[in-house]
Protein backbone atom coordinates (compact mmCIF):
# COMPACT_ATOMS: atom_id res chain seq x y z
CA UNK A 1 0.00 0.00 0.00
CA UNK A 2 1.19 3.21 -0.99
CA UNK A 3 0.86 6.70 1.36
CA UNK A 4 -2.21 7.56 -1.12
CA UNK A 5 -3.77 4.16 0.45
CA UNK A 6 -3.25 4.39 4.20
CA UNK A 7 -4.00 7.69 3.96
CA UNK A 8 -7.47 7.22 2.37
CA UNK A 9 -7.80 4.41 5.11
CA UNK A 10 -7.13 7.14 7.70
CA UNK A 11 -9.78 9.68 5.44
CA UNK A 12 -12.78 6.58 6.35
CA UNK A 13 -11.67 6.37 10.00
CA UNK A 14 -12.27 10.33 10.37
CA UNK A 15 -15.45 10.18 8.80
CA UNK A 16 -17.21 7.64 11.27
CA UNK A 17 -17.24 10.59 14.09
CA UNK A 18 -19.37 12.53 11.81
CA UNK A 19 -22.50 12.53 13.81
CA UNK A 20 -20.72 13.20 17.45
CA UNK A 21 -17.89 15.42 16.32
CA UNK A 22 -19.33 18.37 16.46
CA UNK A 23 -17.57 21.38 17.17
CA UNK A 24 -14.19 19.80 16.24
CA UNK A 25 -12.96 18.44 13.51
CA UNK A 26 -12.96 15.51 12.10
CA UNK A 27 -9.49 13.75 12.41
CA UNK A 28 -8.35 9.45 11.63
CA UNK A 29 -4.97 8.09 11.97
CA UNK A 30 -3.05 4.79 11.07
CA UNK A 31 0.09 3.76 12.42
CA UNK A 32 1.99 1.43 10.20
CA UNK A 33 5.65 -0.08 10.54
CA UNK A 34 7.00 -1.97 7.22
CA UNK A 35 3.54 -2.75 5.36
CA UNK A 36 1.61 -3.36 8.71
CA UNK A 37 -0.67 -1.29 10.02
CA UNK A 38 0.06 -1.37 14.25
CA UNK A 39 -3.01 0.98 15.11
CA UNK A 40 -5.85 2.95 14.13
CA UNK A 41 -8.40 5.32 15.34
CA UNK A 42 -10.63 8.26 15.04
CA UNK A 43 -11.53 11.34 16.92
CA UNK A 44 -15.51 10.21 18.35
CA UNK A 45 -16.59 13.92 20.27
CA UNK A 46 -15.38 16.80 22.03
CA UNK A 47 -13.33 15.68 25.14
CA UNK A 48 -12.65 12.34 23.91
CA UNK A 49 -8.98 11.05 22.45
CA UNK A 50 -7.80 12.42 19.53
CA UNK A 51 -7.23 9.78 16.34
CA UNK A 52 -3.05 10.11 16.76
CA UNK A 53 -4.11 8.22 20.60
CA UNK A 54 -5.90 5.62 19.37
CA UNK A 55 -3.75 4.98 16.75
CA UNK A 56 -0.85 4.48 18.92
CA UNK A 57 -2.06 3.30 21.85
CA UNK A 58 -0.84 -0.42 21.50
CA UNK A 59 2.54 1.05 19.59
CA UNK A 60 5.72 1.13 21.87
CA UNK A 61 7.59 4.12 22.65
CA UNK A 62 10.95 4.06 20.22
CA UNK A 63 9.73 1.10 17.86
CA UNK A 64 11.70 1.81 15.14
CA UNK A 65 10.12 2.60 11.80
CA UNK A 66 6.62 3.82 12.45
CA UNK A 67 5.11 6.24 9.89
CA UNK A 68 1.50 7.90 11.49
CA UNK A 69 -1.00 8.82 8.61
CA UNK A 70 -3.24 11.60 9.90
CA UNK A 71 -5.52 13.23 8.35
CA UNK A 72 -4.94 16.38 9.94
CA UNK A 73 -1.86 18.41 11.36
CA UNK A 74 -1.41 16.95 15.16
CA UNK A 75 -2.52 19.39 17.93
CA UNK A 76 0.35 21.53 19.40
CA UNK A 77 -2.02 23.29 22.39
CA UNK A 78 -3.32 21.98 25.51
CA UNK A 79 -7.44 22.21 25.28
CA UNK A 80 -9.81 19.20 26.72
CA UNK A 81 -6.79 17.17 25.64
CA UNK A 82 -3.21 16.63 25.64
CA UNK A 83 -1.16 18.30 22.91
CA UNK A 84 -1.07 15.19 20.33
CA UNK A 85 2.90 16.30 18.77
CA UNK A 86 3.87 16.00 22.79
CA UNK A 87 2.45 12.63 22.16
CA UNK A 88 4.11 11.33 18.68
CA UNK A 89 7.84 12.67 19.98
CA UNK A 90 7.43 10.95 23.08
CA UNK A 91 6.38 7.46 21.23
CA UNK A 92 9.11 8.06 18.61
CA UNK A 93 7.43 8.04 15.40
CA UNK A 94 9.75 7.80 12.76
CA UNK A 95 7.73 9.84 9.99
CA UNK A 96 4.25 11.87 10.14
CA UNK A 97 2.08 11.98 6.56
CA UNK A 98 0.01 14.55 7.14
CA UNK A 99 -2.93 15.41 4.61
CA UNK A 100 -3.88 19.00 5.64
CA UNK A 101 -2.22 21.86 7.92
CA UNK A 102 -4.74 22.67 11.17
CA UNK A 103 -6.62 26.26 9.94
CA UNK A 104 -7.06 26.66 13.71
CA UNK A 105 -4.67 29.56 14.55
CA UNK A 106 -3.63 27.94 17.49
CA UNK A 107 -2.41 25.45 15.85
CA UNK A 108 -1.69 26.42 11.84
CA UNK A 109 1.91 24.75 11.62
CA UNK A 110 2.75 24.61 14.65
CA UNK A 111 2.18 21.07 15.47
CA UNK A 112 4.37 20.17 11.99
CA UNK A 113 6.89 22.61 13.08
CA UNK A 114 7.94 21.03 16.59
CA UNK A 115 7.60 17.65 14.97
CA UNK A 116 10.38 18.63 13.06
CA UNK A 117 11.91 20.13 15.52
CA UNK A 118 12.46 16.80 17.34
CA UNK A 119 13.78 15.29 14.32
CA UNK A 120 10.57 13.39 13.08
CA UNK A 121 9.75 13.97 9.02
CA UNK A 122 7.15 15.47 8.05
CA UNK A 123 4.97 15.16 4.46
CA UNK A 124 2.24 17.60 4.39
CA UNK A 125 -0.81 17.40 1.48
CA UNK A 126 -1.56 14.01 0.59
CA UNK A 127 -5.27 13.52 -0.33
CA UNK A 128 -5.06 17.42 1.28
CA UNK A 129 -8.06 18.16 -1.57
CA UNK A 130 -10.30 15.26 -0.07
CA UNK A 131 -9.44 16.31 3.94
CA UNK A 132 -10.32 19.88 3.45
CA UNK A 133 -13.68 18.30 1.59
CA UNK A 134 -14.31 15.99 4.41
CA UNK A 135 -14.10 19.10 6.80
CA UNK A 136 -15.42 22.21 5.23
CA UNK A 137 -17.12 23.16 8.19
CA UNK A 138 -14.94 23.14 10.70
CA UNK A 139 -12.34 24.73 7.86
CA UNK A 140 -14.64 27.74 6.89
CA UNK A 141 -15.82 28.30 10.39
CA UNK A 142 -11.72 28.69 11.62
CA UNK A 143 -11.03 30.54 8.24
CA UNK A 144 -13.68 33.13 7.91
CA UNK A 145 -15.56 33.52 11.75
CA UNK A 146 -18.39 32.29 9.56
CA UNK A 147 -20.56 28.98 9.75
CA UNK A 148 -20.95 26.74 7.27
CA UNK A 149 -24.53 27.47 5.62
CA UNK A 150 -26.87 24.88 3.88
CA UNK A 151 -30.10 26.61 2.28
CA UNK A 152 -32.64 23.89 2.53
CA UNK A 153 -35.65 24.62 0.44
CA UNK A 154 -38.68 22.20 -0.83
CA UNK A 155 -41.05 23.96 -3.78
CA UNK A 156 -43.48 22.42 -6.64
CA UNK A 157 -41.65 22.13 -10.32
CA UNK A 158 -42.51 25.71 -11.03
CA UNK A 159 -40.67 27.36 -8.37
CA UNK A 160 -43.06 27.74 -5.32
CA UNK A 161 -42.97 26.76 -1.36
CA UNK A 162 -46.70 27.56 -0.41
CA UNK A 163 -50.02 29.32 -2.26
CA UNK A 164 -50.40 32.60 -2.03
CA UNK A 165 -52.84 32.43 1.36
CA UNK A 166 -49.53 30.72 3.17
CA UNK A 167 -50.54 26.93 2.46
CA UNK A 168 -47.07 24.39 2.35
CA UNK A 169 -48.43 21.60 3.84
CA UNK A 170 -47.19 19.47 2.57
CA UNK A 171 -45.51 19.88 -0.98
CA UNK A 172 -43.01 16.97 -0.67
CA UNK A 173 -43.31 13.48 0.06
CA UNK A 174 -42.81 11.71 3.52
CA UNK A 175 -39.77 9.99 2.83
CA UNK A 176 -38.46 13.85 1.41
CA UNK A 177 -39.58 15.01 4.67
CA UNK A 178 -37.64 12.35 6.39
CA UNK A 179 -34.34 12.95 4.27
CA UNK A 180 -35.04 16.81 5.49
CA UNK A 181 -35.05 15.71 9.14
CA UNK A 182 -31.60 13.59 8.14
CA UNK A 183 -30.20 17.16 6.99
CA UNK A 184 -31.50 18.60 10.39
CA UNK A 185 -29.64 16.09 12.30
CA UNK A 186 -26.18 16.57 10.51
CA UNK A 187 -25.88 20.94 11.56
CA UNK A 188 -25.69 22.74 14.76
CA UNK A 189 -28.74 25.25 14.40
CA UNK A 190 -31.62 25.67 11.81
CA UNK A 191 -32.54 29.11 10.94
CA UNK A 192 -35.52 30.66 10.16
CA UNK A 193 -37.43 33.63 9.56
CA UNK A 194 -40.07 35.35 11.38
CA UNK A 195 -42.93 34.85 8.96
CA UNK A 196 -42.62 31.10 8.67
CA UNK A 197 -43.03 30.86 12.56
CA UNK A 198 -46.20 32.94 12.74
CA UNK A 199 -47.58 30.84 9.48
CA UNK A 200 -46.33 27.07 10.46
CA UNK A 201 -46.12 27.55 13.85
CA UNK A 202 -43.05 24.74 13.46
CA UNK A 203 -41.27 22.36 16.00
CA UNK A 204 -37.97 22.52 13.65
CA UNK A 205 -37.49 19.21 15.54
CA UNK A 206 -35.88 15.80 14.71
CA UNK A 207 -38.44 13.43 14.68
CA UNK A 208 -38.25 11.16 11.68
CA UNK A 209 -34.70 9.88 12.17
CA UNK A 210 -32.38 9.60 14.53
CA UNK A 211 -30.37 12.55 16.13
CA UNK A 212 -30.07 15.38 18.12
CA UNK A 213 -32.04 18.27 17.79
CA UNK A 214 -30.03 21.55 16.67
CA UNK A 215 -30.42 24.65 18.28
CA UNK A 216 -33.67 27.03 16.25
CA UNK A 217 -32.17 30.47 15.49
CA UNK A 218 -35.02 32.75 14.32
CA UNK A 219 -34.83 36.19 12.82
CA UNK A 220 -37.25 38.91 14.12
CA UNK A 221 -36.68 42.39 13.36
CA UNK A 222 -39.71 43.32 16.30
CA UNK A 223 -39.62 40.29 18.38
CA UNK A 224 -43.14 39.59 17.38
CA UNK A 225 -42.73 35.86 17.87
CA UNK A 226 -45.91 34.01 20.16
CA UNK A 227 -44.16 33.01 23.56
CA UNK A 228 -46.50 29.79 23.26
CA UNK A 229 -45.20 29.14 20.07
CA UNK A 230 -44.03 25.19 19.67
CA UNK A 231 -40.74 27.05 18.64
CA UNK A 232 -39.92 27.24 22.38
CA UNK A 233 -40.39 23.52 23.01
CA UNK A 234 -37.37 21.11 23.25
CA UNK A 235 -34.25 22.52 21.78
CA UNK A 236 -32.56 26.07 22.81
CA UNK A 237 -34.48 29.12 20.77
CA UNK A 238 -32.57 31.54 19.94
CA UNK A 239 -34.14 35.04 19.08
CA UNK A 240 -31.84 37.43 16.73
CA UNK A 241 -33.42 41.06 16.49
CA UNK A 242 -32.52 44.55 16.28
CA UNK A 243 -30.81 46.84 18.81
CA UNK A 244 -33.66 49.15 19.69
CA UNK A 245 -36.15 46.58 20.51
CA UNK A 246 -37.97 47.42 23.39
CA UNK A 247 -36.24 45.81 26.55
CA UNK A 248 -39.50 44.77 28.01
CA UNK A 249 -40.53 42.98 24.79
CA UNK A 250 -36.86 41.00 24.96
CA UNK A 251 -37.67 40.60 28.78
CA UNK A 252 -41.30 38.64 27.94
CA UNK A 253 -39.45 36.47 24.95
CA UNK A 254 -36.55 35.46 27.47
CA UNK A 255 -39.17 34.26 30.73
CA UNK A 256 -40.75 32.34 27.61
CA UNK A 257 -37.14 30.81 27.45
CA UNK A 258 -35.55 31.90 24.48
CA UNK A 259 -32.42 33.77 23.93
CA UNK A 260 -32.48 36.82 22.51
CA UNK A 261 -29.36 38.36 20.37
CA UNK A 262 -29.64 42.09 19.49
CA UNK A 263 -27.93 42.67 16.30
CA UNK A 264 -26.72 45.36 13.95
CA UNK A 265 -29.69 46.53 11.44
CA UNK A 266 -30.30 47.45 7.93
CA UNK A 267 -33.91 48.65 6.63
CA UNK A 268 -34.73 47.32 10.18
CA UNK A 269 -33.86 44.03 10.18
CA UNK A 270 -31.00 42.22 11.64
CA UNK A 271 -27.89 41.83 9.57
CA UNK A 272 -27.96 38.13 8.22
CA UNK A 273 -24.08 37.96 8.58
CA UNK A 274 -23.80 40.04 11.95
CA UNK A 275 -26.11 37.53 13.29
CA UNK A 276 -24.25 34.58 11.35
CA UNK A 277 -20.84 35.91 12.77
CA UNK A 278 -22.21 35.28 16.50
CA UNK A 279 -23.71 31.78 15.48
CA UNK A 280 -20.24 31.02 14.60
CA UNK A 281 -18.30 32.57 18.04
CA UNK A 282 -21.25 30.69 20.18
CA UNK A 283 -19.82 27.01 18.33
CA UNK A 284 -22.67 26.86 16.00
CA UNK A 285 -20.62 26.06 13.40
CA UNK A 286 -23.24 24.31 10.41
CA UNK A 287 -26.28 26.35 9.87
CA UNK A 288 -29.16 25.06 7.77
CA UNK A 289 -31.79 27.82 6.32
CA UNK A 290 -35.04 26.59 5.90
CA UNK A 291 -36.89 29.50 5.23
CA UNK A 292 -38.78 31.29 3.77
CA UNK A 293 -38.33 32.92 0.44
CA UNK A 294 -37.27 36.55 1.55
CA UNK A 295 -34.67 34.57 4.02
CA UNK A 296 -33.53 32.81 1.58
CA UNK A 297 -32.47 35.32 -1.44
CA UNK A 298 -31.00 37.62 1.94
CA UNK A 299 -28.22 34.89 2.14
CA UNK A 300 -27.72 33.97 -1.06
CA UNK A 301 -27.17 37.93 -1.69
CA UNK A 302 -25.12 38.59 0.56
CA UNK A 303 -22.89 35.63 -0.15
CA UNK A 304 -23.44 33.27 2.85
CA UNK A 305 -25.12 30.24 1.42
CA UNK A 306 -21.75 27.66 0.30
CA UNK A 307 -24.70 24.49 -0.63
CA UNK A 308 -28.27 23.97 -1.24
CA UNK A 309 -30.31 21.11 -0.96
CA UNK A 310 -33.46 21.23 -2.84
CA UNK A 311 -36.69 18.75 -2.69
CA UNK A 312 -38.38 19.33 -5.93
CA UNK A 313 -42.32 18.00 -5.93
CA UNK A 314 -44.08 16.88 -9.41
CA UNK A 315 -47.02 19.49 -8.24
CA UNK A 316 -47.45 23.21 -9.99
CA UNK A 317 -49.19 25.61 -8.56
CA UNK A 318 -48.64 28.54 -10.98
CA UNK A 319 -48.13 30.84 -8.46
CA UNK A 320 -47.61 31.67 -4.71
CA UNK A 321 -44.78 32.33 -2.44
CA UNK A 322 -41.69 32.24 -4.39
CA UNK A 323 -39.04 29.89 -3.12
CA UNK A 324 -36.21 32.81 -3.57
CA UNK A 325 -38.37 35.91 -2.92
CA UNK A 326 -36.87 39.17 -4.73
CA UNK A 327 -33.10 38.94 -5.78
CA UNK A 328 -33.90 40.72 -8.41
CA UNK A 329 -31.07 39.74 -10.76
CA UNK A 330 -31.99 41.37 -14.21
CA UNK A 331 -29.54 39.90 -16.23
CA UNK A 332 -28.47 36.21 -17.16
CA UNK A 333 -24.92 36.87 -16.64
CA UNK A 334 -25.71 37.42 -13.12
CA UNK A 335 -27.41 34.72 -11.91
CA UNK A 336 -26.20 33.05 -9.20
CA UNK A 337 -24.30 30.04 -10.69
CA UNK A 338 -23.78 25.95 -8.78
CA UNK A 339 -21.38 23.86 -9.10
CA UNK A 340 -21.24 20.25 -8.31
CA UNK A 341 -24.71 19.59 -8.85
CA UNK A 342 -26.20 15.68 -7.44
CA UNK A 343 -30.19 14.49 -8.77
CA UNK A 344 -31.44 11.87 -6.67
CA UNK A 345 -34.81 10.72 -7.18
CA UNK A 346 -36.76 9.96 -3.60
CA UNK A 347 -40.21 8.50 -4.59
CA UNK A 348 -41.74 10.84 -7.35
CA UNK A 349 -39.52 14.07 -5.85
CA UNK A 350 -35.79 15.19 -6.87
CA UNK A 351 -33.56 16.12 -4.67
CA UNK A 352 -31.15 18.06 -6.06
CA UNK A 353 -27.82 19.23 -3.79
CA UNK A 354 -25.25 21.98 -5.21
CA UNK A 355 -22.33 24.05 -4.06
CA UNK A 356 -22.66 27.84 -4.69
CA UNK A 357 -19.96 29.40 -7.05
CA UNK A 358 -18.91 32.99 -6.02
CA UNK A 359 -21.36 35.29 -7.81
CA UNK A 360 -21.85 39.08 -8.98
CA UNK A 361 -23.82 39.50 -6.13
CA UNK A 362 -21.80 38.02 -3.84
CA UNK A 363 -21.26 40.26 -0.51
CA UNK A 364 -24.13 42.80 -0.69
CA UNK A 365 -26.48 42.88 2.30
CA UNK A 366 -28.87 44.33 -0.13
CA UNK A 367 -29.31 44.98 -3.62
CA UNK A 368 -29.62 48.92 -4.69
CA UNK A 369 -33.66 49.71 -5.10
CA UNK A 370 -34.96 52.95 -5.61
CA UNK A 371 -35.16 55.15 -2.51
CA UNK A 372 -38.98 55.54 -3.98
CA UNK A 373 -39.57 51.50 -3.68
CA UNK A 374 -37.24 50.80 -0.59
CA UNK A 375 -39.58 53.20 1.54
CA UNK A 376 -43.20 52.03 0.00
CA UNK A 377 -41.81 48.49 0.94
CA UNK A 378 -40.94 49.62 4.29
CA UNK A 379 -44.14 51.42 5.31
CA UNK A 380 -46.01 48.32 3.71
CA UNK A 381 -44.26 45.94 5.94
CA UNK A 382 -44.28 48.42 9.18
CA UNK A 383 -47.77 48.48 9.09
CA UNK A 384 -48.35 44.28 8.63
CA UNK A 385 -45.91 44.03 11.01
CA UNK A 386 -47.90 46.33 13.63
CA UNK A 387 -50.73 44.87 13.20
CA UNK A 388 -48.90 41.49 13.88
CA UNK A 389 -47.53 42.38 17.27
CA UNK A 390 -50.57 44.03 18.54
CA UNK A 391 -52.15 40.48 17.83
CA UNK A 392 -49.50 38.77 19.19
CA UNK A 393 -49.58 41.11 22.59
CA UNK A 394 -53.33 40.83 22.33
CA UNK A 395 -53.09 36.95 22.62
CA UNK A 396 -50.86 36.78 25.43
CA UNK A 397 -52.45 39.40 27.50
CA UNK A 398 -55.69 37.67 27.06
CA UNK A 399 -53.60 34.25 28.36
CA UNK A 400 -52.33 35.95 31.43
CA UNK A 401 -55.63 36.78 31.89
C-alpha cells in the first residue's frame, strides 16, 4: 500500500465521528511499521482522544520505523486534551504523513513545526483536496468567523414553497420530509425567519430519524414571535433582532425561554451575517436555512449560502410564495451560478444538492432599489408588522388573563 492508500484508510476512520464530532474536527490516523498497520483510530466527540491516541495506543515508545498517517496536522495546544505532537515525539514516530495543515490559529503549523523540531519527518498534502472536503465546516468556520450554511428549500416544479394564502403543507413526500429531518440532524442550528413561525407555527425538531435536535435560530426584526409558540419547546431558541427593541418585549421572549441576540440593522432588520458571525463565536458552526423565500435570497445575496439542498415535488401551482423571494437579478450573466450539482430521485420528488460558485452578487447585504420603492416596501411591511404584534400582545395578555 502506498501513502495515497493508508492515507485514504485514515480519510474513512475520520469520517465515522461525523454525527458526534461536532464542534471539532474531524481527524483518523493509522500507524503502520513496514507494510503493517500497528493501530488505528478516530476522533468520536469533544473531550474524547484524539485519532493520533488511538492509533498508537498499543505502539511502543521508540519502535523503530513507524510512519503515522493523519488526516490532519497533530494538535500543538493543551485544550480538553493533551497536545497530540507532545504525544508522537514521546512514542518516537519515525515519519508523520500529514494530509492537511490545522486552519485553527492555534495550531496552523505549529504542530508540523515542533515535529520537526524533534527530528521526526514530516509530508504535508496528501489527499489534502479530499481532507479539506471531508471538513469544510470546521475549515470555513476557523477561516472566515463564519458557519458553514446549507439553504434547505422544498417547492413544486414551477418554483413555489406555499399558495399565495400561506398553504405548504405538505408539498413533498414523507420519505423527502424524512431525508429533510436527516439534513437537520447533521448541523448545529436551523434558521428561520419570522414569517414562517407565525404561518407554520413549526417544531424545527428531529423526529423522523435519529439525532439530536439543533439549536432554532429565528430572525425577528420586532420580536413579534408568540411566547407559546411550539418554537420554544425542546431545543434552545434563539431570538436574533434589532438593537432598539424594546427591553420589556426582549424581557417577555426570554421568561418564555428563548435567547435573545440584538444585532446590527439594515432597513430594520437584523444583519444576516452580523447575526451569522455570532452563530459562529457561540460554536454553531453548520447552519441550515429553511426558510422562507425573503430569508432565503437575503443569504444567497449577501454571499453566505456555500450548498443547497433542494426537494423538488411533481405538483405546480402557478403561483404563490416564491421559493427565492426578490433577488432581483436582471440579467443572465448574473445569476447566481452551482457547481457540483447531485439528482437523486426519492419517490416521485428530486432532490437536487449543489455548491454555490462565487457570484456578482456576492457580498451585498442588499441589492440597490430605488429610494422611492425601498420606503413604499418599508411602510407596507411596518404596518403588517404592527398589526402582527398588537395580535401577538393581544393573545398573550388575554392568556395571562
Amino acid at each position: 500500500m502506498t501513502d495515497i492508500d493508508y492515507m485514504r484508510l485514515a480519510l474513512d476512520l475520520a469520517e465515522r465521528g461525523h454525527a458526534t464530532v461536532r464542534p471539532n474536527p474531524m481527524v483518523g490516523a493509522v500507524a503502520v511499521q513496514h507494510g503493517r498497520i500497528l493501530g488505528q483510530g478516530y476522533h468520536l466527540a469533544p473531550g474524547q482522544p484524539h485519532a493520533e491516541v488511538y492509533a498508537l495506543e498499543h505502539v511502543a515508545a521508540g519502535t523503530p520505523d513507524v510512519t503515522l498517517y493523519v488526516t490532519l496536522e497533530p494538535c500543538s495546544h493543551t485544550g480538553r486534551t493533551p497536545p497530540c505532537a507532545d504525544l508522537l515525539i514521546r512514542k518516537g514516530v519515525a515519519r508523520v504523513v500529514c494530509a492537511l495543515v490545522d486552519p485553527d490559529p492555534r495550531v496552523s503549523g505549529r504542530g508540523i513545526e515542533r515535529l520537526r523540531a524533534a527530528g521526526i519527518e514530516v509530508t504535508v498534502g496528501v489527499l489534502e483536496a479530499d481532507a479539506r472536503r471531508l471538513n469544510e465546516v470546521y475549515v470555513k468556520h476557523r477561516t472566515t468567523g463564519l458557519p458553514f450554511v446549507t439553504l434547505k428549500l422544498a417547492e413544486t416544479l414551477d418554483g413555489y414553497i406555499a399558495t399565495a394564502p400561506g398553504d405548504s403543507k405538505w408539498i413533498s413526500s414523507a420519505a423527502s420530509r424524512s431525508r429533510a429531518h436527516g439534513l437537520r440532524a447533521e448541523v448545529d442550528a436551523i434558521l428561520v425567519g419570522i414569517r414562517t413561525v407565525l404561518a407554520d407555527d413549526p417544531e424545527l425538531s428531529v423526529r423522523h430519524v435519529e439525532g439530536r435536535n439543533p439549536v432554532k435560530l429565528v430572525l425577528d426584526s420586532r420580536l413579534r414571535i408568540p411566547t407559546d409558540a411550539r418554537i420554544f419547546q425542546g431545543a434552545p431558541l434563539v431570538v436574533a433582532t434589532t438593537e432598539d427593541v424594546p427591553k420589556a418585549r426582549q424581557r417577555d421572549v426570554e421568561a418564555a425561554g428563548a435567547k435573545v441576540w440584538r444585532a446590527p440593522s439594515a432597513d430594520g432588520r437584523p444583519i444576516l451575517r452580523q447575526v451569522l458571525v455570532r452563530a459562529a463565536a457561540e460554536g454553531l458552526l453548520h447552519v441550515l436555512i429553511e426558510g422562507g423565500g425573503a430569508v432565503a435570497a437575503s443569504a444567497l445575496e449577501a454571499g453566505l449560502v456555500d450548498r443547497v439542498a433542494v426537494f423538488i415535488a411533481p405538483r405546480i401551482l402557478g403561483g404563490g410564495v416564491s421559493a427565492v423571494d426578490g433577488l432581483g437579478i436582471s440579467r443572465m450573466a448574473d445569476a447566481i451560478q452551482l457547481d457540483e450539482v447531485l439528482v437523486e430521485r426519492i419517490e416521485d420528488d428530486l432532490f437536487y444538492t449543489a455548491r454555490v460558485k462565487t457570484s456578482r452578487i456576492k457580498g451585498r447585504e442588499s441589492r440597490a432599489r430605488s429610494s422611492r420603492e425601498s420606503r413604499a416596501r418599508s411602510s407596507r411591511e411596518s404596518r403588517v408588522e404592527s398589526r402582527e404584534l398588537e395580535a401577538v400582545e393581544s393573545r398573550e395578555s388575554r392568556d395571562k388573563r
